[in-house]
PDB file of N, CA and C in Angstrom:
ATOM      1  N   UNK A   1     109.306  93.564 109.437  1.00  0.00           N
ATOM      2  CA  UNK A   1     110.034  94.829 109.432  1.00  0.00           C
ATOM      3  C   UNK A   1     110.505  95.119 108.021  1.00  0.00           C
ATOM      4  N   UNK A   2     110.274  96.392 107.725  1.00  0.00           N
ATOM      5  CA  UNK A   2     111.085  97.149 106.100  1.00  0.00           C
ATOM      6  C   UNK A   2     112.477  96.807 105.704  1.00  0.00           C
ATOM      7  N   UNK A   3     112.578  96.429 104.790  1.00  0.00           N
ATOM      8  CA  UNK A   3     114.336  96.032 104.339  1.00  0.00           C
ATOM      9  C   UNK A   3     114.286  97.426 103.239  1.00  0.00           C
ATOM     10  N   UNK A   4     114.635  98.623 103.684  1.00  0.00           N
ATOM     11  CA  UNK A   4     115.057  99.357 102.778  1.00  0.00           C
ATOM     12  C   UNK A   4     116.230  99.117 101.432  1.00  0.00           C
ATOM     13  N   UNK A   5     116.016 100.028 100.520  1.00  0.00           N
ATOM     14  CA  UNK A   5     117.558  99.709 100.118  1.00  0.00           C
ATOM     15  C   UNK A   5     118.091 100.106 100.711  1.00  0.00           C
ATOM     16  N   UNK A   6     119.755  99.633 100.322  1.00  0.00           N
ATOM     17  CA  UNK A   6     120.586 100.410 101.148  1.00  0.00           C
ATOM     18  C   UNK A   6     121.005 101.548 101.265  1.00  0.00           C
ATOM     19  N   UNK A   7     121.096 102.333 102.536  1.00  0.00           N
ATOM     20  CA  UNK A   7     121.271 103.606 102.329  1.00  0.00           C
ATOM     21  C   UNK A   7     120.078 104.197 102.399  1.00  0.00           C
ATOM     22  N   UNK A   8     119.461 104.211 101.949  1.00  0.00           N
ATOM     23  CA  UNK A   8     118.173 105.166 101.602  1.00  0.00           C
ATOM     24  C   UNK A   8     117.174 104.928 102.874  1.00  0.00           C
ATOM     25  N   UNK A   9     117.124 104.232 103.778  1.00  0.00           N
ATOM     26  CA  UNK A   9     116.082 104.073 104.701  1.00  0.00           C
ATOM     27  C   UNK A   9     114.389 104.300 103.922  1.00  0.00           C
ATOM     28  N   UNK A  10     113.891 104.438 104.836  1.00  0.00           N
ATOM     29  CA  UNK A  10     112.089 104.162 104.709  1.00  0.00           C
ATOM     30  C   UNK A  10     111.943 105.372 104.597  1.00  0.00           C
ATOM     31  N   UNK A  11     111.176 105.433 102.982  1.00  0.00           N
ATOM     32  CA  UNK A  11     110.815 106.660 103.089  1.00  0.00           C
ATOM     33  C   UNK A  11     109.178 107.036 103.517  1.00  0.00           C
ATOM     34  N   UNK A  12     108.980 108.790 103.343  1.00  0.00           N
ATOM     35  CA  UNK A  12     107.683 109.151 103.196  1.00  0.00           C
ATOM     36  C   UNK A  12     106.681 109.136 102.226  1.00  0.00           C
ATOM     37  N   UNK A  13     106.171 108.552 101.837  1.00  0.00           N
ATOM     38  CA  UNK A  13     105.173 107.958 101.108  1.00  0.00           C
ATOM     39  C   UNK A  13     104.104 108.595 100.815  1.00  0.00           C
ATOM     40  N   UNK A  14     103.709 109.813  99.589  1.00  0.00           N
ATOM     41  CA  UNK A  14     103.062 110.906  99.236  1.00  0.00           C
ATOM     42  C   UNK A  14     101.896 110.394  98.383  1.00  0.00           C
ATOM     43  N   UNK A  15     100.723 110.191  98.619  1.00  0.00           N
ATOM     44  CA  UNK A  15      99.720 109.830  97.523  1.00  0.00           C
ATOM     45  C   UNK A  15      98.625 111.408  97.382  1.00  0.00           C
ATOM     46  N   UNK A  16      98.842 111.500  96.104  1.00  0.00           N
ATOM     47  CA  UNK A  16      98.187 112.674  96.022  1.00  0.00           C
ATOM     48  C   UNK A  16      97.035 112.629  95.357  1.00  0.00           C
ATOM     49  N   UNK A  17      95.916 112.998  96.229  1.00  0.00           N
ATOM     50  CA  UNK A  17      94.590 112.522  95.841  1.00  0.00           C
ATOM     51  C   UNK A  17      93.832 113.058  94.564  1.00  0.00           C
ATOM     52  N   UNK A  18      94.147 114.240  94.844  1.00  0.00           N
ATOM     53  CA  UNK A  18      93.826 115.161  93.214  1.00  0.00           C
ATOM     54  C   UNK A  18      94.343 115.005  91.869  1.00  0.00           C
ATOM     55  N   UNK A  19      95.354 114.055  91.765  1.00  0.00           N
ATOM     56  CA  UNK A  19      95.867 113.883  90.522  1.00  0.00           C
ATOM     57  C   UNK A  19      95.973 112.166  90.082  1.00  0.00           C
ATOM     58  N   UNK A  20      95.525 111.486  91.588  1.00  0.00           N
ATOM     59  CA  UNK A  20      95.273 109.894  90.961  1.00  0.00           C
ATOM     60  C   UNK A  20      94.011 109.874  90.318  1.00  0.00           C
ATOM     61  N   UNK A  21      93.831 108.787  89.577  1.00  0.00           N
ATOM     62  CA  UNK A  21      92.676 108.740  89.107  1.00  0.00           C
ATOM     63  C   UNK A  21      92.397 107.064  88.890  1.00  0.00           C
ATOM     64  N   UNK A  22      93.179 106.649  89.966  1.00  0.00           N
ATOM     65  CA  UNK A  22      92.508 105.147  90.829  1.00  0.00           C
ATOM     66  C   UNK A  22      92.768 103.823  90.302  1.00  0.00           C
ATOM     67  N   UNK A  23      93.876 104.231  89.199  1.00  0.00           N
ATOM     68  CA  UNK A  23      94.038 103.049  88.054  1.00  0.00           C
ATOM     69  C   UNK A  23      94.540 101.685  88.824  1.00  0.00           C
ATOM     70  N   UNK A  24      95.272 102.025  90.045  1.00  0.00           N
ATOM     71  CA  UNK A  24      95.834 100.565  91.024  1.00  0.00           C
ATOM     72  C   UNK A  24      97.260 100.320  90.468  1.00  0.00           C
ATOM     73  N   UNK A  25      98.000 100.766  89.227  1.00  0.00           N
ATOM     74  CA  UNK A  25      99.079 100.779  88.825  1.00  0.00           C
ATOM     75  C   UNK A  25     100.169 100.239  90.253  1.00  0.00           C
ATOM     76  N   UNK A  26     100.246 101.214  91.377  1.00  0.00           N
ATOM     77  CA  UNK A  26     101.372 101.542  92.188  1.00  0.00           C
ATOM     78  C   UNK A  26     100.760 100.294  93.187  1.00  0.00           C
ATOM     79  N   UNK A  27      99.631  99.688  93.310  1.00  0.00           N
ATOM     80  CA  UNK A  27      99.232  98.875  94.126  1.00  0.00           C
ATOM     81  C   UNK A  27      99.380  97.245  93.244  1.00  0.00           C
ATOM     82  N   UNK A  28      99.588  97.303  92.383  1.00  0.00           N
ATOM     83  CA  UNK A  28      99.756  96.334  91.357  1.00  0.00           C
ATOM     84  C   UNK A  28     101.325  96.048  91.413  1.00  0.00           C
ATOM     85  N   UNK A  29     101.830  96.717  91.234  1.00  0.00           N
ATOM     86  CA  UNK A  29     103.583  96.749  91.106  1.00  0.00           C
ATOM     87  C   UNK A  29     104.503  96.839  92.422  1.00  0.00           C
ATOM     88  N   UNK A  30     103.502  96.947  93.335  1.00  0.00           N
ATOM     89  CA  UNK A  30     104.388  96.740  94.799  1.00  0.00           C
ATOM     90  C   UNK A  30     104.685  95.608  94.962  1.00  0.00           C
ATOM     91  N   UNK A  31     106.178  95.393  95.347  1.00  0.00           N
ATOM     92  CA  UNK A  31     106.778  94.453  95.383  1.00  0.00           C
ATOM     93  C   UNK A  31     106.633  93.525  97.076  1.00  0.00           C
ATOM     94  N   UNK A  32     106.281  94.457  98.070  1.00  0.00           N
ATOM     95  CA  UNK A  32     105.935  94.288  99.300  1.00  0.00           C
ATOM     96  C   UNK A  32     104.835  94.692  99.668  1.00  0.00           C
ATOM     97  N   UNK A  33     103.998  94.565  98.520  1.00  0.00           N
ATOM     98  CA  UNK A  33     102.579  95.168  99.353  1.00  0.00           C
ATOM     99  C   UNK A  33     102.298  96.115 100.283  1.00  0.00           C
ATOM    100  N   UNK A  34     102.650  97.060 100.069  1.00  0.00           N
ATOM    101  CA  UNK A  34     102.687  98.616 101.280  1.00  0.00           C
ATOM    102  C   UNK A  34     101.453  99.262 100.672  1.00  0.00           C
ATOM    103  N   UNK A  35     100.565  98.627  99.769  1.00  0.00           N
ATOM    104  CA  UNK A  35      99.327  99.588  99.764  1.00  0.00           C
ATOM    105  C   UNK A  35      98.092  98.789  99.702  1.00  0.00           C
ATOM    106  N   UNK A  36      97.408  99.518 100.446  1.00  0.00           N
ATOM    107  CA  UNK A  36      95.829  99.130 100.171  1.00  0.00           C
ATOM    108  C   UNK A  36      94.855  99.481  99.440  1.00  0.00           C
ATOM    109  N   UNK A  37      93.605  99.369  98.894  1.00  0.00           N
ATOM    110  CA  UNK A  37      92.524  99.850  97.759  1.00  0.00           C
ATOM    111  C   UNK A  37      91.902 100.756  98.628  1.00  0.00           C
ATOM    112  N   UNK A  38      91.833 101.871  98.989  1.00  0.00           N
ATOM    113  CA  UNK A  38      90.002 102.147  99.668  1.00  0.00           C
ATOM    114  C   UNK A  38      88.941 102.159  98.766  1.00  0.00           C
ATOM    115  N   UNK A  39      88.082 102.385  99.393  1.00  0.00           N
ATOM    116  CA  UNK A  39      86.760 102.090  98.793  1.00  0.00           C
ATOM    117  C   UNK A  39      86.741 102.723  97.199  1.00  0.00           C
ATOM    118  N   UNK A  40      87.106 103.741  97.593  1.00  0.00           N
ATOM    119  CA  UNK A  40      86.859 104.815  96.216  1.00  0.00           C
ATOM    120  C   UNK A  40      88.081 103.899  95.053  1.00  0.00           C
ATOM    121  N   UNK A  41      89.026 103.684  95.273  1.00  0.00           N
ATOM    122  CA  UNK A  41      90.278 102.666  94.184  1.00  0.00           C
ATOM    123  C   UNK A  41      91.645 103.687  95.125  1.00  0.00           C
ATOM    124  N   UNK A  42      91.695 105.001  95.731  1.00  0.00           N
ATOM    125  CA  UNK A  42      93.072 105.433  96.154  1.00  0.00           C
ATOM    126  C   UNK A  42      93.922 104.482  96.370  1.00  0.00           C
ATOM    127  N   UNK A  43      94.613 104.456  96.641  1.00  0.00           N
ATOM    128  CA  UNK A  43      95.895 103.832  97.173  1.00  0.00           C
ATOM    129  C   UNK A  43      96.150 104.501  98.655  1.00  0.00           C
ATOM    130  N   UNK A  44      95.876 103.182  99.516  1.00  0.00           N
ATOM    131  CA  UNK A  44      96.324 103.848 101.162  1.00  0.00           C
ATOM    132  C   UNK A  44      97.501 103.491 101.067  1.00  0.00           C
ATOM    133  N   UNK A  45      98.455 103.733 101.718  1.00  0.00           N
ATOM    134  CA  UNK A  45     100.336 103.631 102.403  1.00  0.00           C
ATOM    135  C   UNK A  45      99.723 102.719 103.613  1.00  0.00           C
ATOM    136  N   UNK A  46      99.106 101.329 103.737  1.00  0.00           N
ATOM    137  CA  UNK A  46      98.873 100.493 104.746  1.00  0.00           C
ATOM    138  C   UNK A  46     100.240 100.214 105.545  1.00  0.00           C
ATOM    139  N   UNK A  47     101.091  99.748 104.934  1.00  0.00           N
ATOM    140  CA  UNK A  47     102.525  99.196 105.250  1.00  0.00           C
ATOM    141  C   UNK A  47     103.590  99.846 104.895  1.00  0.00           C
ATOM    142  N   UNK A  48     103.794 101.243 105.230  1.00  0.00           N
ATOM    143  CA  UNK A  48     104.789 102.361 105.120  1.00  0.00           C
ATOM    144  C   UNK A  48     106.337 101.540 105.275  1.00  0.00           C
ATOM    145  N   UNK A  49     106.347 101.170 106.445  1.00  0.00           N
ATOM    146  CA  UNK A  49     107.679 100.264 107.013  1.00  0.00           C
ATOM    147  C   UNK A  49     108.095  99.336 106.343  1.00  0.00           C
ATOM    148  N   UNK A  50     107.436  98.922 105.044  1.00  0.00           N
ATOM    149  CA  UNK A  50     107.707  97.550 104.760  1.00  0.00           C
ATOM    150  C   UNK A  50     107.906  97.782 103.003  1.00  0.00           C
ATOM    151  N   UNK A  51     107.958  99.470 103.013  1.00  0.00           N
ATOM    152  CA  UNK A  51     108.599  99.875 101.398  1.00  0.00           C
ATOM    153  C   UNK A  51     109.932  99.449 101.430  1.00  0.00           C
ATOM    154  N   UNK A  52     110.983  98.948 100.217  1.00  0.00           N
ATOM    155  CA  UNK A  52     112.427  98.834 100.078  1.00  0.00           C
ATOM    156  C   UNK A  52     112.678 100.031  99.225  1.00  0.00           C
ATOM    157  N   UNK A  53     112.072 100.899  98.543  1.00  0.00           N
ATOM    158  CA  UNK A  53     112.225 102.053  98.310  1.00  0.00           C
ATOM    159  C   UNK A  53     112.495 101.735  97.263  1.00  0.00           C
ATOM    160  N   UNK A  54     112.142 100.885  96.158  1.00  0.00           N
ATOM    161  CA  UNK A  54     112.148 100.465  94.669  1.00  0.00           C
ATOM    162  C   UNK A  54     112.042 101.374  93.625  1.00  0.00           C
ATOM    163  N   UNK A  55     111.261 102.201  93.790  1.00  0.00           N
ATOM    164  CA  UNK A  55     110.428 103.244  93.394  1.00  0.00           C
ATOM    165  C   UNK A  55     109.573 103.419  91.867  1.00  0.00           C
ATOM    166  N   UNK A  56     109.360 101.570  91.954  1.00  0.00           N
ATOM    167  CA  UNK A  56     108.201 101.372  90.898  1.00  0.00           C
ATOM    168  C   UNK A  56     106.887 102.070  91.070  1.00  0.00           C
ATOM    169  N   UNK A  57     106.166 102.495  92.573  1.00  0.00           N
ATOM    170  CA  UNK A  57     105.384 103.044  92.160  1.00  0.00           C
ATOM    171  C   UNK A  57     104.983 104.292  91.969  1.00  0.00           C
ATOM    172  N   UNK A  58     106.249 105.240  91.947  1.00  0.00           N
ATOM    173  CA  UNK A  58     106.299 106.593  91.522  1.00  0.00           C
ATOM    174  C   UNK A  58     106.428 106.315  90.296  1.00  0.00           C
ATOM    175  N   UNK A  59     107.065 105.495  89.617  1.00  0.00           N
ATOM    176  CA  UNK A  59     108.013 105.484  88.246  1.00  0.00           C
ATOM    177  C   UNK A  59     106.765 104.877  87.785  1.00  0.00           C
ATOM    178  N   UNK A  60     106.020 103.938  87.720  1.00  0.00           N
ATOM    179  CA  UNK A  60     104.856 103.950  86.985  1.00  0.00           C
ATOM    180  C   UNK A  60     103.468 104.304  86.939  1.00  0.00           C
ATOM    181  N   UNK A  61     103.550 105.489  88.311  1.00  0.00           N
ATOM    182  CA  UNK A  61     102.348 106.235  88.011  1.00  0.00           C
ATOM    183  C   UNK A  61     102.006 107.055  87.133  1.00  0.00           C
ATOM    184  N   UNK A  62     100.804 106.995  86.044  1.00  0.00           N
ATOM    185  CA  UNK A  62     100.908 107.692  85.293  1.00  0.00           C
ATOM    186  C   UNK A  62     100.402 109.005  84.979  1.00  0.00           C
ATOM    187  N   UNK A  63     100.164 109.513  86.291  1.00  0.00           N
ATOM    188  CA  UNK A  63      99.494 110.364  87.186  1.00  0.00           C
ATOM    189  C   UNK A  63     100.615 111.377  87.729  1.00  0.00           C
ATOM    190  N   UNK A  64     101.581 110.709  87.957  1.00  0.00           N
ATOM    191  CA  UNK A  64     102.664 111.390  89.118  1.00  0.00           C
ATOM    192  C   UNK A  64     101.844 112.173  90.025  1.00  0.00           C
ATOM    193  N   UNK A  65     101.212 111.149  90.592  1.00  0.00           N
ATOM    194  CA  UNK A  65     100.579 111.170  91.850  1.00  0.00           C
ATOM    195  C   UNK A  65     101.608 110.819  92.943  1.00  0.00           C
ATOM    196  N   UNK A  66     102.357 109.948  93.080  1.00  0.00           N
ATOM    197  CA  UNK A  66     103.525 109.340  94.032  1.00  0.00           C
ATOM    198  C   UNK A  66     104.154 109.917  94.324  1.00  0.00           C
ATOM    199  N   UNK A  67     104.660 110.274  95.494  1.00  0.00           N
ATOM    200  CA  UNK A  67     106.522 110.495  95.439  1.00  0.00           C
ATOM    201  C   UNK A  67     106.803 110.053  96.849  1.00  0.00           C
ATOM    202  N   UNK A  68     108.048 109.599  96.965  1.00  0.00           N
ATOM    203  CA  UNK A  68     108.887 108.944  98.043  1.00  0.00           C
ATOM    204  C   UNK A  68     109.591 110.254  98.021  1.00  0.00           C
ATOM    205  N   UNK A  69     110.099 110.077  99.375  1.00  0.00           N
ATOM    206  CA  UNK A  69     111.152 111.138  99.590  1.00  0.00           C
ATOM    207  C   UNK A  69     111.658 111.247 101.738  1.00  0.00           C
ATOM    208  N   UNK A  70     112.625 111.224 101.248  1.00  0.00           N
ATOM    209  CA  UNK A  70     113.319 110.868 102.407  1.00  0.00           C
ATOM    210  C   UNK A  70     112.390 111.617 104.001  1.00  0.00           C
ATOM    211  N   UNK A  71     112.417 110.911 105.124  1.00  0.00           N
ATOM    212  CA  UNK A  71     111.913 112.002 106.173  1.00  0.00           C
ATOM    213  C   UNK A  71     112.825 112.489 107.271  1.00  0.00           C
ATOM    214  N   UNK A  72     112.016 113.299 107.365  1.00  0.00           N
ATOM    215  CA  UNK A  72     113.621 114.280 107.751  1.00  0.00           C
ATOM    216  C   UNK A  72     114.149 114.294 108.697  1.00  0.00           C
ATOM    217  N   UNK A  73     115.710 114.803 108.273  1.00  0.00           N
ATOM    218  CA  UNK A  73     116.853 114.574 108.972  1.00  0.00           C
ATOM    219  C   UNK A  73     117.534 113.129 108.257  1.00  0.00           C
ATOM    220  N   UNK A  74     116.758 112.673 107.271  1.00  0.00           N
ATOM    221  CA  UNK A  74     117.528 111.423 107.327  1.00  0.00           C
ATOM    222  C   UNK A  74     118.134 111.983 105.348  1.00  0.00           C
ATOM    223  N   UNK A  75     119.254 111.434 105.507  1.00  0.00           N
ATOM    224  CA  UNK A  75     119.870 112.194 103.700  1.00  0.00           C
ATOM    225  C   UNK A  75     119.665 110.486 102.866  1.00  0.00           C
ATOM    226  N   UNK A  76     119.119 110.873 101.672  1.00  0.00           N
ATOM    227  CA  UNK A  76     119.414 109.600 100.650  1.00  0.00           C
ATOM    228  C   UNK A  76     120.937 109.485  99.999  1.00  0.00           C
ATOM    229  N   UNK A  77     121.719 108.825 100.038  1.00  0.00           N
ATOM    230  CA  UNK A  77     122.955 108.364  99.418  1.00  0.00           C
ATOM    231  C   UNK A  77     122.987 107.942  98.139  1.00  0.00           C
TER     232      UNK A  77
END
């Protein structure tokens, strides 16, 4: 099960296909392994539940392909 930080619960997990360009950065720097390779290099969200919401791999995409962001109804603190 996900150990969020605190406060912040599990977020939604945005990979945006048009602006990665497959480098593995955000799959490299996961601290809990919440992503997988597909074939092509994307980054799947395999293990959504099991982000702590670190947000190394928005912060070192160099793409800003990523974004976390709360799902809704739920507020970040």
């Amino acid at each position: 099960m996900g150990a969020a930080k605190k406060g912040k619960g599990i977020p939604i997990i945005e990979v945006n296909a048009e602006w990665c360009k497959r480098c593995g950065i955000c799959i490299d720097f996961c601290p809990t392994d919440v992503y997988d390779r597909a074939e092509d290099g994307l980054p799947l969200v395999a293990r959504g539940d099991d982000c702590i919401w670190c947000d190394l791999c928005e912060l070192r995409c160099p793409d800003f392909a990523i974004n976390l962001k709360p799902k809704e109804g739920e507020a970040v603190s």
